[in-house]
Protein backbone atom coordinates (compact mmCIF):
# COMPACT_ATOMS: atom_id res chain seq x y z
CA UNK A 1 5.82 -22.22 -27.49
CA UNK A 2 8.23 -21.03 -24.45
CA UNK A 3 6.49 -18.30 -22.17
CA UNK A 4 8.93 -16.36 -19.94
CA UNK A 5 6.66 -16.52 -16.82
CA UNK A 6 8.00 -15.79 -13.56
CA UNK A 7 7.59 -17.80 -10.65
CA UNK A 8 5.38 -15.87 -7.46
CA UNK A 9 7.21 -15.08 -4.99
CA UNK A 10 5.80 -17.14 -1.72
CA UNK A 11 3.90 -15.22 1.36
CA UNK A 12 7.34 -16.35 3.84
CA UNK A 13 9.26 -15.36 0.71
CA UNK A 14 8.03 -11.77 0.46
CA UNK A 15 7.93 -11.56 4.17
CA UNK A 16 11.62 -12.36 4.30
CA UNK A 17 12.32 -9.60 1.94
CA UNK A 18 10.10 -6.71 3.57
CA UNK A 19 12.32 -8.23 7.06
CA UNK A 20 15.90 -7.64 5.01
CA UNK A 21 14.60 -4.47 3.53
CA UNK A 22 16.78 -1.29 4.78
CA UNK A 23 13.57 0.76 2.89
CA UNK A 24 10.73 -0.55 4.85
CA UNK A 25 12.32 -1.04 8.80
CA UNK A 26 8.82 -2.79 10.28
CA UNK A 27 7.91 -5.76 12.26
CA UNK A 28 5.19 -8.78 11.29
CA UNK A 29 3.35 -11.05 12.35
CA UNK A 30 3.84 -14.01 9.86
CA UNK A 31 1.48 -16.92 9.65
CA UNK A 32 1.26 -19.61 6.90
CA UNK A 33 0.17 -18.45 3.32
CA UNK A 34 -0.10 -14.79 4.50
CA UNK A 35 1.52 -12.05 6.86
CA UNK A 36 0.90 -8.44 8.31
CA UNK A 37 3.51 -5.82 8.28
CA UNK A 38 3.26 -2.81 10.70
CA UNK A 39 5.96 0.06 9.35
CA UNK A 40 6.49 4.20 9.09
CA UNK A 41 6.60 6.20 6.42
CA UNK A 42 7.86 9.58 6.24
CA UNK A 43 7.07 10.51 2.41
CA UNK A 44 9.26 13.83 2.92
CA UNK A 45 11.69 14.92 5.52
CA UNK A 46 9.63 17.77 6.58
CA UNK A 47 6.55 15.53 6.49
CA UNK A 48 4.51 13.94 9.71
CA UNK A 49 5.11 10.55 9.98
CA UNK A 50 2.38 7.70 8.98
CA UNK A 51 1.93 4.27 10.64
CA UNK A 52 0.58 1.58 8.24
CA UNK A 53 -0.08 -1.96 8.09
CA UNK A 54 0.43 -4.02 5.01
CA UNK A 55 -1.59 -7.19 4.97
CA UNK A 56 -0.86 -10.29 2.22
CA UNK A 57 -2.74 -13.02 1.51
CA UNK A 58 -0.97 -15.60 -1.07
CA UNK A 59 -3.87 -16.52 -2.59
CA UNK A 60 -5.55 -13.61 -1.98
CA UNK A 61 -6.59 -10.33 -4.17
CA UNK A 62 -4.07 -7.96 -3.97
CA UNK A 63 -1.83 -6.52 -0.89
CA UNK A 64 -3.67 -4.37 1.19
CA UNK A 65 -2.49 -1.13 2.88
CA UNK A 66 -3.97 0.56 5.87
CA UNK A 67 -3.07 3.98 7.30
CA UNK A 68 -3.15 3.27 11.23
CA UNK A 69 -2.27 6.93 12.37
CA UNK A 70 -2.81 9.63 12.16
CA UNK A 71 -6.18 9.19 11.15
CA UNK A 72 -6.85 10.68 7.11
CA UNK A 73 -10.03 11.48 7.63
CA UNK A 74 -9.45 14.17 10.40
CA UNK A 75 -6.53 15.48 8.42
CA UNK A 76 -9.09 15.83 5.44
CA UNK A 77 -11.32 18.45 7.61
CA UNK A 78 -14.34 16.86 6.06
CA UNK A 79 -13.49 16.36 2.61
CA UNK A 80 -13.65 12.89 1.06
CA UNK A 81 -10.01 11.09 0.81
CA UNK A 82 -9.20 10.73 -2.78
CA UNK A 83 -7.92 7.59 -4.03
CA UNK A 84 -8.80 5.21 -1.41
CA UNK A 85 -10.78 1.85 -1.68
CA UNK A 86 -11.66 2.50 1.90
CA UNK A 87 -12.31 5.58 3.57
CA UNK A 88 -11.92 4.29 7.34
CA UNK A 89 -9.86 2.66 8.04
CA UNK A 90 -8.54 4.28 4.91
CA UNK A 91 -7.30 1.63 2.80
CA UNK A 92 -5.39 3.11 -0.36
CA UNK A 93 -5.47 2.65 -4.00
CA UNK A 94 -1.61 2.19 -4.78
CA UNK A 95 -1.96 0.76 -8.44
CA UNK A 96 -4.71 -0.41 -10.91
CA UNK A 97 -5.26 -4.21 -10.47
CA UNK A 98 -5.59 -6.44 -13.04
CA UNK A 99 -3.35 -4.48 -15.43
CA UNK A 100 -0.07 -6.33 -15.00
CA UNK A 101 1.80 -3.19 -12.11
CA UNK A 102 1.61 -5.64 -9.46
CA UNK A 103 2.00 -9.15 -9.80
CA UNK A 104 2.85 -11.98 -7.13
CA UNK A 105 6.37 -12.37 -8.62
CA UNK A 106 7.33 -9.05 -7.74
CA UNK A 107 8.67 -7.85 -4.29
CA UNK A 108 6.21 -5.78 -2.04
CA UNK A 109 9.41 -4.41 -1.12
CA UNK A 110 10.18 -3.04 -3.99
CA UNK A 111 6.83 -2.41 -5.40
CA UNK A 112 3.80 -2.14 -2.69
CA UNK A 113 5.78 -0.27 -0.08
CA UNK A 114 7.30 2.63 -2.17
CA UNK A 115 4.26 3.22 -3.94
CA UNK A 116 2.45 3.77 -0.13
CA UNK A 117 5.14 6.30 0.18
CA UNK A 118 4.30 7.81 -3.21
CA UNK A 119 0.84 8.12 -2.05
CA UNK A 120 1.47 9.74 0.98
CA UNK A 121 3.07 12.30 -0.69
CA UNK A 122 0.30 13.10 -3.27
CA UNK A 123 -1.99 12.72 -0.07
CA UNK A 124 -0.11 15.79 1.73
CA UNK A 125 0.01 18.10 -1.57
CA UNK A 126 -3.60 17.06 -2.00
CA UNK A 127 -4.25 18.22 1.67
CA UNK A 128 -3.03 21.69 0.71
CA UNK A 129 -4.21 21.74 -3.18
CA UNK A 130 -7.36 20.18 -2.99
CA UNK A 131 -6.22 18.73 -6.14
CA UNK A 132 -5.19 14.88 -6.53
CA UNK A 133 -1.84 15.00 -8.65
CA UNK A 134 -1.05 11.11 -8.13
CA UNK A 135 -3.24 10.22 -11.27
CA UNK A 136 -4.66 6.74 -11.86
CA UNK A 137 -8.33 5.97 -12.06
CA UNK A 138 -10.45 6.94 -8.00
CA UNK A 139 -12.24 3.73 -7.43
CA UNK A 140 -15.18 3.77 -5.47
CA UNK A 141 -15.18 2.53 -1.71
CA UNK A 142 -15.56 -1.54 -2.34
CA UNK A 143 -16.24 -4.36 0.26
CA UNK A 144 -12.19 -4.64 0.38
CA UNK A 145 -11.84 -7.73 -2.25
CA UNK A 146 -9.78 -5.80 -4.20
């Protein structure tokens, strides 16, 4: 029986496409089998802007993204960040894992990275609503294996 699988998409492979990307301007720090990716995000055009750091491990869980500055936390004026795996440094829930959203054949370009800005945007109506409008599931802070 024939199964249409995709081939993953290498660590240096998805590192070369975050460096071509005209929607994700950054600078990394590649090594073999994974890479870190330091970019801004701007999630409106009146919005602040947010520093993050997208680390990838090919064999690894899942790509991880960290907010750098400005700190969420402080922003939050004591209320607990919603949707995060990690509170600081706040690491953020950008899709369900397991279910098939994200898979290593598919660009973090394309994927990982507008989804952060997506989230950032929820974040700042959340910071004024109190209400999380992003949906999804709020997983509970983990040990970051996810």
């Amino acid at each position: 029986m024939y199964r249409n699988h995709q081939r993953k998409l290498s660590a240096a492979q998805q590192y070369y496409i975050l460096q071509n990307s005209i929607t994700c301007p950054g600078s990394g720090k590649p090594h073999r089998y994974r890479f870190v990716w330091e970019f801004e995000a701007r999630p409106m055009p009146l919005s602040r802007v947010y520093s993050l750091r997208l680390t990838y491990r090919q064999a690894g869980p899942v790509p991880q993204v960290v907010v750098v500055n400005p700190d969420l936390t402080v922003l939050a004026e004591g209320r607990k960040l919603p949707h995060v795996y990690q509170q600081t440094p706040t690491r953020l829930c950008l899709y369900m894992p397991g279910t098939g959203q994200w898979t290593p054949d598919k660009s973090i370009a394309a994927t990982i990275v507008p989804w952060t800005v997506l989230w950032l945007f929820y974040f700042e109506q959340w910071l004024l609503s109190n209400e999380w409008k992003g949906g999804g599931f709020h997983p509970e802070e983990d040990d970051g294996t996810q």
